[in-house]
Protein backbone atom coordinates (compact mmCIF):
# COMPACT_ATOMS: atom_id res chain seq x y z
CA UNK A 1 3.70 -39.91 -34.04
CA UNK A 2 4.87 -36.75 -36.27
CA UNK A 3 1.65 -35.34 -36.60
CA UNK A 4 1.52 -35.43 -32.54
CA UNK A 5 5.43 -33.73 -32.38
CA UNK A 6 3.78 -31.06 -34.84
CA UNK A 7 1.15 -30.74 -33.23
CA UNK A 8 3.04 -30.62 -29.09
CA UNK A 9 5.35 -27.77 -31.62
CA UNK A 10 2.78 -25.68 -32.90
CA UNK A 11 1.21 -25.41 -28.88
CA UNK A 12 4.80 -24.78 -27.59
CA UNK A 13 5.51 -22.17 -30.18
CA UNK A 14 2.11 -20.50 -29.72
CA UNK A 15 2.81 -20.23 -25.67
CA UNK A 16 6.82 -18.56 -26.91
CA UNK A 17 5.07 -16.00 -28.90
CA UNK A 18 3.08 -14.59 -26.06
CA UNK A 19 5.64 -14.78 -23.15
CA UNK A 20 7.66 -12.15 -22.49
CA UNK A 21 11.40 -12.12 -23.09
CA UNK A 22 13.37 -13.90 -20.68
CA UNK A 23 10.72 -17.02 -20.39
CA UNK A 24 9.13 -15.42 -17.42
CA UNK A 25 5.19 -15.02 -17.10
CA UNK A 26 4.47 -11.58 -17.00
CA UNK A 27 3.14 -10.56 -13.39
CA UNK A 28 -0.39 -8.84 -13.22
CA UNK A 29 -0.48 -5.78 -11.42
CA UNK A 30 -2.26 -5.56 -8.31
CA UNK A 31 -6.36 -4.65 -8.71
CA UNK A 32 -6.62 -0.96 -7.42
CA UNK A 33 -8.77 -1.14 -4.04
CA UNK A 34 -10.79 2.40 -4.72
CA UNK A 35 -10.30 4.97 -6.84
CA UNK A 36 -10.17 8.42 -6.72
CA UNK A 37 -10.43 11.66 -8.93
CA UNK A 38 -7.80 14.13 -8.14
CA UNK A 39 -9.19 17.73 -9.60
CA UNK A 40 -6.75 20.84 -9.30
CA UNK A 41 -7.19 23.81 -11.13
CA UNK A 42 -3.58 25.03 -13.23
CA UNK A 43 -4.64 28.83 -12.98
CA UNK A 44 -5.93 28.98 -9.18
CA UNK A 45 -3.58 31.50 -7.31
CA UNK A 46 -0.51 30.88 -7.04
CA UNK A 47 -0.69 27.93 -5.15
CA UNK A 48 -0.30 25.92 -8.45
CA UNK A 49 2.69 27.34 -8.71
CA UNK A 50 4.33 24.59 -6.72
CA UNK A 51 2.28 22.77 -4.15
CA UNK A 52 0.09 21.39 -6.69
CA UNK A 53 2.09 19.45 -8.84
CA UNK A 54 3.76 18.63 -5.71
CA UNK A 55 0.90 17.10 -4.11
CA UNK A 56 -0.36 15.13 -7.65
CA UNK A 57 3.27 13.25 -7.49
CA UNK A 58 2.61 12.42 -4.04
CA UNK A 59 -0.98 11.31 -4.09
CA UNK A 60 0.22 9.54 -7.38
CA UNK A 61 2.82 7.95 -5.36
CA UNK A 62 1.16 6.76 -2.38
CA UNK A 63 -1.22 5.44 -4.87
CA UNK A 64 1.10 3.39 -6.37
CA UNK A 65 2.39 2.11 -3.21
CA UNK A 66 -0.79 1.67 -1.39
CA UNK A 67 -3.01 0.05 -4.00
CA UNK A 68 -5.67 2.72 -5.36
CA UNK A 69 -6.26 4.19 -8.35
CA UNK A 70 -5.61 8.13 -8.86
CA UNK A 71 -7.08 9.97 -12.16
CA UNK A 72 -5.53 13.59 -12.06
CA UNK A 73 -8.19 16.29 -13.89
CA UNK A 74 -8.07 19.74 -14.37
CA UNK A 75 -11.68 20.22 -15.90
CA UNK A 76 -14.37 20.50 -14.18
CA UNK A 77 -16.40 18.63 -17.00
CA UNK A 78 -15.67 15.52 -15.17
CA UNK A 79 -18.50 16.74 -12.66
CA UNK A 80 -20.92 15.14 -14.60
CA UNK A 81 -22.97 11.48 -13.58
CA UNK A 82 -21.45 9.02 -15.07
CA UNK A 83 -17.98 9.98 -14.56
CA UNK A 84 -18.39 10.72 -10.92
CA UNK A 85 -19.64 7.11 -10.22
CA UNK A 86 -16.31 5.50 -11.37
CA UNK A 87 -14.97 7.04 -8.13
CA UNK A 88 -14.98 6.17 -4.02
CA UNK A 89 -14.02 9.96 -3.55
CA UNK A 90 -12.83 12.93 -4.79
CA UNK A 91 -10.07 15.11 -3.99
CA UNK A 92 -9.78 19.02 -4.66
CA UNK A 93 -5.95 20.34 -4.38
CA UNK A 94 -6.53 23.60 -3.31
CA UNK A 95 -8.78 24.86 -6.40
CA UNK A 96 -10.07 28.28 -4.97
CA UNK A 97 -12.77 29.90 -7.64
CA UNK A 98 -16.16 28.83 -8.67
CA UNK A 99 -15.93 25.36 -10.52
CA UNK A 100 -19.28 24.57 -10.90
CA UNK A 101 -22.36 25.14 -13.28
CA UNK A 102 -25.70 23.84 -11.78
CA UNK A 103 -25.72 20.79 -13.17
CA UNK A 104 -22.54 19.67 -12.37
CA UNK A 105 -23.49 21.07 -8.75
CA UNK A 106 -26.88 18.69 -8.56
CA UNK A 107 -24.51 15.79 -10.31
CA UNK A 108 -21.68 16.34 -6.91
CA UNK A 109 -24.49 16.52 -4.55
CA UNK A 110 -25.45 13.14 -5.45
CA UNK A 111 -22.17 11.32 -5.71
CA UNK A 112 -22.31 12.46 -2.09
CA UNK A 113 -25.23 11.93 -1.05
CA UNK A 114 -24.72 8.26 -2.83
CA UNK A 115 -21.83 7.59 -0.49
CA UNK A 116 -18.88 9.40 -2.35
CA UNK A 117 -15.87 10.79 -0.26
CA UNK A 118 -14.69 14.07 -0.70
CA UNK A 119 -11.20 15.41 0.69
CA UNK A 120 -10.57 19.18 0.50
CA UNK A 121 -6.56 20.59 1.12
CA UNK A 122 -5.61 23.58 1.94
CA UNK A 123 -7.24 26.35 -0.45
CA UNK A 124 -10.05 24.41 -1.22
CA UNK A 125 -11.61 26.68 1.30
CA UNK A 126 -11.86 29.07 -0.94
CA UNK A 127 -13.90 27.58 -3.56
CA UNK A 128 -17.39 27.82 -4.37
CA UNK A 129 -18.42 30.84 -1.77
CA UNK A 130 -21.93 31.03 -2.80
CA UNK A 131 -22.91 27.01 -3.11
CA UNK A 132 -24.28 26.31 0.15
CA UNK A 133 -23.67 22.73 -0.22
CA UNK A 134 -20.34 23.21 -1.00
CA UNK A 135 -20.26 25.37 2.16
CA UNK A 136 -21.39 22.97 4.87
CA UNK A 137 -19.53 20.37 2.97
CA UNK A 138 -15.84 21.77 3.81
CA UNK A 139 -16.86 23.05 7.25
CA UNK A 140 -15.67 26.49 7.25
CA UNK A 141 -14.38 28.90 4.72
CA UNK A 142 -10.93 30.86 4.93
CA UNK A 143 -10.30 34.70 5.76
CA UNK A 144 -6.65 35.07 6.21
CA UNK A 145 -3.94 34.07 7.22
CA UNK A 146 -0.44 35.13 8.58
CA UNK A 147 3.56 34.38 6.83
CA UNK A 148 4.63 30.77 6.31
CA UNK A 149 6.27 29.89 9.63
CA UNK A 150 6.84 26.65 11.95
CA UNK A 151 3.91 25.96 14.49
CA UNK A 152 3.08 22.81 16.17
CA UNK A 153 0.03 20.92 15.97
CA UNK A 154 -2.10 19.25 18.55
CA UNK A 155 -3.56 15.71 17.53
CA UNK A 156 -7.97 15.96 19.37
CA UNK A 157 -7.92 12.74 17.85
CA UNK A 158 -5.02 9.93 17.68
CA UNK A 159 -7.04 6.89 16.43
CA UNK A 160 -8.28 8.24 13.06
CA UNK A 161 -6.63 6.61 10.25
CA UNK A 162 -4.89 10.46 9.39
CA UNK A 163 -3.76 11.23 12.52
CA UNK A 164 -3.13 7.80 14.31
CA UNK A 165 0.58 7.47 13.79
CA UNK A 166 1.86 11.49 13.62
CA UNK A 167 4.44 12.76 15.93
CA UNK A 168 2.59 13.81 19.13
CA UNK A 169 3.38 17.26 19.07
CA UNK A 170 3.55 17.65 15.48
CA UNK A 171 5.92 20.81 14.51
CA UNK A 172 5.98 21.66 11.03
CA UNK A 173 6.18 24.81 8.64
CA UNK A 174 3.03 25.96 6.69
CA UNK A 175 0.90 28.57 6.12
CA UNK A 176 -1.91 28.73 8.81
CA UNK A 177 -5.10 29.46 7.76
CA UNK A 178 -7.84 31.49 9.85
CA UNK A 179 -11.31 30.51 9.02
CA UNK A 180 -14.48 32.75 9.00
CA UNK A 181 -15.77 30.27 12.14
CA UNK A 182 -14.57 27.80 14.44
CA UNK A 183 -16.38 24.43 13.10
CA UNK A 184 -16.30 22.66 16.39
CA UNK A 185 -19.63 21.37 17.36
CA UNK A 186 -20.35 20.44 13.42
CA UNK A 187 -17.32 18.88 12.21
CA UNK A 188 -15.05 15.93 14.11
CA UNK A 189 -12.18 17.94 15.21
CA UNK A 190 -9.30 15.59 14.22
CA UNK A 191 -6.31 18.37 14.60
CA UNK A 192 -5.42 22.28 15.93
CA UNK A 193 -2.86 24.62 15.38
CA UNK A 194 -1.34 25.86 18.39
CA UNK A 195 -1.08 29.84 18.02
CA UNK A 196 1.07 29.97 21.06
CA UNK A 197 3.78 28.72 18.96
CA UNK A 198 3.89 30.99 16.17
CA UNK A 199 3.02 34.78 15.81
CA UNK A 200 0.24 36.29 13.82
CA UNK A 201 -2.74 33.45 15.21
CA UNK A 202 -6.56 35.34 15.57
CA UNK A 203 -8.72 32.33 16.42
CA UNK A 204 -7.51 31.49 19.70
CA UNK A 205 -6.58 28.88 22.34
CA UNK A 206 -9.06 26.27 19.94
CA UNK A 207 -7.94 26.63 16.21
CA UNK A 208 -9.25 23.86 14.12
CA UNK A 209 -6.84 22.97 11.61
CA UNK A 210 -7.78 19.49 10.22
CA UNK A 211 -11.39 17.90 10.49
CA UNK A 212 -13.77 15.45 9.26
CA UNK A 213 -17.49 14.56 9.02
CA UNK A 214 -20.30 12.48 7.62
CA UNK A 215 -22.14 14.33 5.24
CA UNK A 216 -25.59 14.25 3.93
CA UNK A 217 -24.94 10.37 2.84
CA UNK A 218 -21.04 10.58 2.51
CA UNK A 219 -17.96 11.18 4.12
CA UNK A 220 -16.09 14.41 4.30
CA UNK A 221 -12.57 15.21 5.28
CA UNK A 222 -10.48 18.22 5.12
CA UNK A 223 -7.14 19.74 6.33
CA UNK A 224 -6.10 23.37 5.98
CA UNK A 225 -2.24 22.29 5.77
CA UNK A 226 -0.26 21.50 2.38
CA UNK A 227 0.44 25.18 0.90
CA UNK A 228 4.36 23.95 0.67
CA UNK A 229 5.79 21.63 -2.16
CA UNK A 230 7.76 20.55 0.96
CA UNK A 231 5.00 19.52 2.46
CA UNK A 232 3.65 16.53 0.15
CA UNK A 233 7.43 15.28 0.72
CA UNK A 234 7.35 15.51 4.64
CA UNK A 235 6.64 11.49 5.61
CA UNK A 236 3.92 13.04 8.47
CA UNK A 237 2.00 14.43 6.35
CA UNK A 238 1.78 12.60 3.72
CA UNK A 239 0.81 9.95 5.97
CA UNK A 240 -1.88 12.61 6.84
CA UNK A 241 -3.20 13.16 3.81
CA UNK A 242 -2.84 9.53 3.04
CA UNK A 243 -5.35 8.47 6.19
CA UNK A 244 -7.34 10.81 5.24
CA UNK A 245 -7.96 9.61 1.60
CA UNK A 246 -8.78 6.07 2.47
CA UNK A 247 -11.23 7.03 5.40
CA UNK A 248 -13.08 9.88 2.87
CA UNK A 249 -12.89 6.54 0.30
CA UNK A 250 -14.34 3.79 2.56
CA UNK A 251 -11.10 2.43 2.64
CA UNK A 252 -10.43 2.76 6.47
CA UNK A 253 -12.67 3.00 9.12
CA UNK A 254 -12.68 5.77 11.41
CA UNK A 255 -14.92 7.77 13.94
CA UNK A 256 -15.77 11.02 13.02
CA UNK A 257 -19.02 11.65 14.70
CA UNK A 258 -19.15 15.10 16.57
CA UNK A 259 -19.38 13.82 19.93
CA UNK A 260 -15.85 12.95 20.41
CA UNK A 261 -13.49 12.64 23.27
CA UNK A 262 -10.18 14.86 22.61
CA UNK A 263 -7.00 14.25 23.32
CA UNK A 264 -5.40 17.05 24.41
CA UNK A 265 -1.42 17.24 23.19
């Protein structure tokens, strides 16, 4: 019988040692449902001056709160094979230089091509001008674009996970880019600017300002918003940004073929 009490002590003392104070069990944390690499560059313009820490806290955030995993990188030596495949997509916060050598080029292409998501904000329409790929991938490249002011956007598409629950109109301040094209026809319009609202506007009654695509195997999405700080703490777009992260990550389904009925608001 005291060799059993030792024995029922030993067991009892063994289970103490690895609880955590307070005798509660120690809850697991939830299993991340995708995963993403978040790549910004800390010398691009001066958009890292604010806007991009801004938006890593917020993607960071809504990661947290939404159940996927966010690895922030500022090196483009993560464009390499075996790193990529960790990943369901990746996002570039407005990096707007050349990023890539050829193999890390040929290494991107694949992840693609293999089903990756990419997600492109803002100035990431600047990057990689002579990388064709890279090109067709974001859907149209920037050329200008007029002072920071309040506009309001126009939903083409209210069902997609990044635009099914914003404000229909949407007004909001940003800077408004101007694109070298109008990418109707080859991208899944999901959202326009609508110049009549603000001043200084040179694409016209049909400005693109948010779009998606499938893409050579994967899933594209980009939006030309998010040059603010304020803007990665404004709950509509954020809730952007966030629908557009799962869909580019399998995560959420949505349409974004290029025959597409639009909703005009």
């Amino acid at each position: 019988m005291r060799r059993a009490l030792i024995v029922l002590g030993a067991i009892a003392a063994s289970v103490l040692a690895v609880a955590p104070a307070g005798g509660e069990h120690e809850a697991r944390a939830p299993r991340a449902e995708f995963r993403i690499l978040l790549y910004s560059e800390p010398d691009s313009f001066h958009h890292a001056v604010g806007s991009v820490p801004a938006a890593e806290a917020a993607i960071e955030e809504l990661g947290a709160r939404h159940r996927f995993g966010v690895a922030a990188r500022t090196s483009p030596v993560v464009f390499r094979a075996r790193v990529l495949r960790r990943y369901d997509a990746v996002v570039f916060l407005s990096p707007d230089g050349e990023i890539m050598n050829d193999d890390r080029q040929v290494a991107f292409e694949r992840f693609i091509q293999g089903g990756g998501g990419f997600v492109g904000v803002h100035a990431a329409s600047l990057a990689e001008a002579d990388w064709q790929f890279y090109v067709d991938l974001i859907g149209a490249r920037f050329v200008s674009h007029p002072p920071i002011q309040q506009a309001t956007v126009r939903l083409d598409d209210r069902r997609h996970p990044s635009t099914e629950r914003l404000p229909r109109p949407w007004v909001r301040t940003d800077e408004w880019y101007e694109f070298d094209r109008n990418p109707r026809g080859d991208v899944h319009v999901l959202a326009r600017v609508d110049e009549s609202t603000y001043e200084g506007g040179g694409m016209g009654a049909d400005h693109p300002i948010s779009w998606c695509q499938g893409f050579r195997g994967g899933r594209a999405w980009y939006t030309a918003m998010g040059h603010t700080p304020e803007s990665y703490s404004e709950r509509g777009f954020r809730r952007h940004l966030l629908g557009g992260i799962r869909w580019a990550a399998g995560d959420a389904p949505g349409d974004c073929r290029l025959r597409q009925r639009v909703h005009r608001t």
